[in-house]
C-alpha atoms as a PDB file:
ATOM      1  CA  UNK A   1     131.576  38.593 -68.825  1.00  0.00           C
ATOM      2  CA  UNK A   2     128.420  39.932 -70.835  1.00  0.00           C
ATOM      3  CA  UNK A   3     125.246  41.292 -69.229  1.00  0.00           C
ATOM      4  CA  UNK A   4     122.026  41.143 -70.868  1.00  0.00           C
ATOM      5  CA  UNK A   5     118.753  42.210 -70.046  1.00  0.00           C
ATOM      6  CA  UNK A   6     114.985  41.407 -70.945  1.00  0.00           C
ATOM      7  CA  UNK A   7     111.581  42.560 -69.492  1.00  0.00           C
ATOM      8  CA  UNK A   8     112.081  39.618 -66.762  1.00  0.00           C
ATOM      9  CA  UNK A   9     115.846  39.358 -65.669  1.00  0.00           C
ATOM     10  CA  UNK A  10     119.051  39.923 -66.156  1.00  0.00           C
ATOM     11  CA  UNK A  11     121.217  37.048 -67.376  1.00  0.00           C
ATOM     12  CA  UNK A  12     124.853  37.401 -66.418  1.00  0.00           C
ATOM     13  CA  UNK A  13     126.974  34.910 -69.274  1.00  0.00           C
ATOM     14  CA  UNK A  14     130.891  34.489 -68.348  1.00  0.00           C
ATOM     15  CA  UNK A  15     133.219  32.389 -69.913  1.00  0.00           C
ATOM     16  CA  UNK A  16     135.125  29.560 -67.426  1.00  0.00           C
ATOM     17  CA  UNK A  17     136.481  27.227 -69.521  1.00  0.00           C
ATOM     18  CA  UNK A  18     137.954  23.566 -68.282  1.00  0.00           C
ATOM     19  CA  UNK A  19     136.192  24.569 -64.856  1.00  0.00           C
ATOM     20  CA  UNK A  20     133.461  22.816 -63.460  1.00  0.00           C
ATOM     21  CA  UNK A  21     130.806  23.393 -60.594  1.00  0.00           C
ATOM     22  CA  UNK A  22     132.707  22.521 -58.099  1.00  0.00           C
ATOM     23  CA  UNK A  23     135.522  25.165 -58.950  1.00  0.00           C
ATOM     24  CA  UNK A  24     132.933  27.987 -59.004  1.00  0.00           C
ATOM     25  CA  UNK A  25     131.421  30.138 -56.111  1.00  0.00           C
ATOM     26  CA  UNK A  26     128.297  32.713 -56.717  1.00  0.00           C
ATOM     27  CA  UNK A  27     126.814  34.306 -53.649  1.00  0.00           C
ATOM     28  CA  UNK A  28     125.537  37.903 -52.998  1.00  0.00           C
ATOM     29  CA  UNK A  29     127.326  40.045 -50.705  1.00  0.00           C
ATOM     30  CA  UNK A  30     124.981  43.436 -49.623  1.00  0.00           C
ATOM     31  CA  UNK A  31     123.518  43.642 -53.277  1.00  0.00           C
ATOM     32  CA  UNK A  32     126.813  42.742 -55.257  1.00  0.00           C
ATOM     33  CA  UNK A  33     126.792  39.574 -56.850  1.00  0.00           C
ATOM     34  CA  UNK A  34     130.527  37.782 -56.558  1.00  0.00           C
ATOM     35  CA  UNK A  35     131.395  34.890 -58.521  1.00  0.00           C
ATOM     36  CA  UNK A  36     134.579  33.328 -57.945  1.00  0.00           C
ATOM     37  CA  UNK A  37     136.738  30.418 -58.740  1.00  0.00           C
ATOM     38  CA  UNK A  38     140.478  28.578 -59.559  1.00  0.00           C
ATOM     39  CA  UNK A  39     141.651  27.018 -62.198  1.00  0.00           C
ATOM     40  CA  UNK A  40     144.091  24.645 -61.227  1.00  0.00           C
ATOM     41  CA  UNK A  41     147.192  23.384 -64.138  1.00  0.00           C
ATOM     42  CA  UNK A  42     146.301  19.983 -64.609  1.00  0.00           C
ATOM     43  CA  UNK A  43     150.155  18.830 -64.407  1.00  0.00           C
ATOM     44  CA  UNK A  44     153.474  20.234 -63.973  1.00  0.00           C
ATOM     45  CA  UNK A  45     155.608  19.357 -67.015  1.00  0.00           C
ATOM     46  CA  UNK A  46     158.852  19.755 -65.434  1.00  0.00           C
ATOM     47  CA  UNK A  47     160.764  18.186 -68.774  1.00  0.00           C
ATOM     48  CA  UNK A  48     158.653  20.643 -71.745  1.00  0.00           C
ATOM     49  CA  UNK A  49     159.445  24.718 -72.128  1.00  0.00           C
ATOM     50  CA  UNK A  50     156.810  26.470 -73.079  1.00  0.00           C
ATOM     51  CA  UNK A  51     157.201  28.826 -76.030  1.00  0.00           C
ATOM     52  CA  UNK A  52     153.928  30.176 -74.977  1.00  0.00           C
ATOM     53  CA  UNK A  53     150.910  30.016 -72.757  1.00  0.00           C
ATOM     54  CA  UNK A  54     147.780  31.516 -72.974  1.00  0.00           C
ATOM     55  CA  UNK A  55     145.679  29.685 -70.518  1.00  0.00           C
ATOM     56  CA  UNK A  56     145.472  31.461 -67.009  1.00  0.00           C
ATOM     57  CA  UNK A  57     145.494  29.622 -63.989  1.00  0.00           C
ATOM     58  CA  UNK A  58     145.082  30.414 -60.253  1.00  0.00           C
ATOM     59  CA  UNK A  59     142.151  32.420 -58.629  1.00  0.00           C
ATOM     60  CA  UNK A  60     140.259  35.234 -60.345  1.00  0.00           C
ATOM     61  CA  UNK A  61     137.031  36.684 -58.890  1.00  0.00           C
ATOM     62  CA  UNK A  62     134.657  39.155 -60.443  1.00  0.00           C
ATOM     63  CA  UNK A  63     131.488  41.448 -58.817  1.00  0.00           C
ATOM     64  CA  UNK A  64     129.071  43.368 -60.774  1.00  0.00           C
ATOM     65  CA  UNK A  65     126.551  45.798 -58.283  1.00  0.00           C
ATOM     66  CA  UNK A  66     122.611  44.287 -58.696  1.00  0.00           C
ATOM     67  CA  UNK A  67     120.397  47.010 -59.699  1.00  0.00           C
ATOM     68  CA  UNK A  68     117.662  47.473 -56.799  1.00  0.00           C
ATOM     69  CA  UNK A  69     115.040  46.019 -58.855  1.00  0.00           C
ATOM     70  CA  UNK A  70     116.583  42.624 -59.158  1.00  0.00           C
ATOM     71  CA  UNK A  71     114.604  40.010 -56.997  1.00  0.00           C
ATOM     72  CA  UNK A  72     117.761  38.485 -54.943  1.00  0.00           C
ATOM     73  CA  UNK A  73     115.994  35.926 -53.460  1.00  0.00           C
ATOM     74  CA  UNK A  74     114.980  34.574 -57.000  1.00  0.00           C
ATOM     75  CA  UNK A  75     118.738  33.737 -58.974  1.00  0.00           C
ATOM     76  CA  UNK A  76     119.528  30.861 -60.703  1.00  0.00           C
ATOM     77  CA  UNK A  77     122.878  29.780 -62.234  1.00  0.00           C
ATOM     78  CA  UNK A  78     123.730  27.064 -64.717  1.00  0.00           C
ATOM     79  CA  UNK A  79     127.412  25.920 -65.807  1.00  0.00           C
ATOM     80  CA  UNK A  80     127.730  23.559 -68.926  1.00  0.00           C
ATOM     81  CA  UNK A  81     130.701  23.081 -71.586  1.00  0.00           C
ATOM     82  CA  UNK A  82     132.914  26.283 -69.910  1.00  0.00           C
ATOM     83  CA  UNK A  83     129.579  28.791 -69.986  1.00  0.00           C
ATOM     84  CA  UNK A  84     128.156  29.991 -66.329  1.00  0.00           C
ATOM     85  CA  UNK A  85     124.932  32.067 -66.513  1.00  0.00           C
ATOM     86  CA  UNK A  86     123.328  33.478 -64.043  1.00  0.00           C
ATOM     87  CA  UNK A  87     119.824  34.495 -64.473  1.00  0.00           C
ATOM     88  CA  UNK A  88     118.852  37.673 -61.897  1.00  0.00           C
ATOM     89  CA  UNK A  89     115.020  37.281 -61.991  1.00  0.00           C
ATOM     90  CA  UNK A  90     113.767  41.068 -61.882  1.00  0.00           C
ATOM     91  CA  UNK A  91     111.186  42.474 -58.978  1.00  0.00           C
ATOM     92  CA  UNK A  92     107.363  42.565 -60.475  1.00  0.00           C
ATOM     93  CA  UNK A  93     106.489  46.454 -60.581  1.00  0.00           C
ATOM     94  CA  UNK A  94     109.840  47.620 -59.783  1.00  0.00           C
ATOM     95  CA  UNK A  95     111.608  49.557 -62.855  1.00  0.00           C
ATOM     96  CA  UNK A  96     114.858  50.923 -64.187  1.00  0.00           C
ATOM     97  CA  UNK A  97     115.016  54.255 -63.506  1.00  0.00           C
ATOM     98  CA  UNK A  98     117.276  56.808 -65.778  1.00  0.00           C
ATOM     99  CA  UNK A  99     118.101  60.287 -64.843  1.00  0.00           C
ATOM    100  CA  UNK A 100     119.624  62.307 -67.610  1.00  0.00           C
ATOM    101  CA  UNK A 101     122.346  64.486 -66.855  1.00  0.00           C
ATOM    102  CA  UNK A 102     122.600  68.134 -68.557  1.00  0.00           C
ATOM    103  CA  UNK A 103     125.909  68.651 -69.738  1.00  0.00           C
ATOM    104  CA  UNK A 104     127.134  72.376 -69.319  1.00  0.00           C
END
């Protein structure tokens, strides 16, 4: 998963390849966006050994805590050829704030 960040949003980029729509979830859950899914084998070869397998299959699920200057009711998300983005638009006036920490 990669997170990037302009003046306007946040875009959220993950990698679910072979899965489509319909084997994705995205909601928000008290400010911490969850995206989940399942990749499902295809087939069972019952007659073929693998030597080795690299694809994962079964359920995964991933959260990532939204800044408070992310507009939640304004979030889009997109999945084409194994890429799901999320775009977290960002709250007009509202800005990242950094504290620095003095180290002792």
């Amino acid at each position: 998963m990669d997170v990037l960040e302009s003046d306007k949003e946040v875009l959220v980029k993950m990698d679910v390849p072979g899965m489509e729509r319909k084997d994705l979830h995205v909601e928000i859950d008290e400010g911490v966006l969850v995206v989940r899914g399942e990749r499902i084998q295809e087939k069972e070869d019952k007659g073929d050994n693998y030597l080795h397998l690299e694809r994962g299959y079964g359920a995964f699920i991933r959260r990532f805590r939204l800044p408070d200057y992310i507009d939640q009711s304004h979030i889009s998300a997109t999945c084409k050829d194994g890429l799901l983005q999320i775009h977290l638009s960002k709250l007009p006036g509202k800005k990242k704030e950094v504290k620095a920490i003095t180290i002792n």
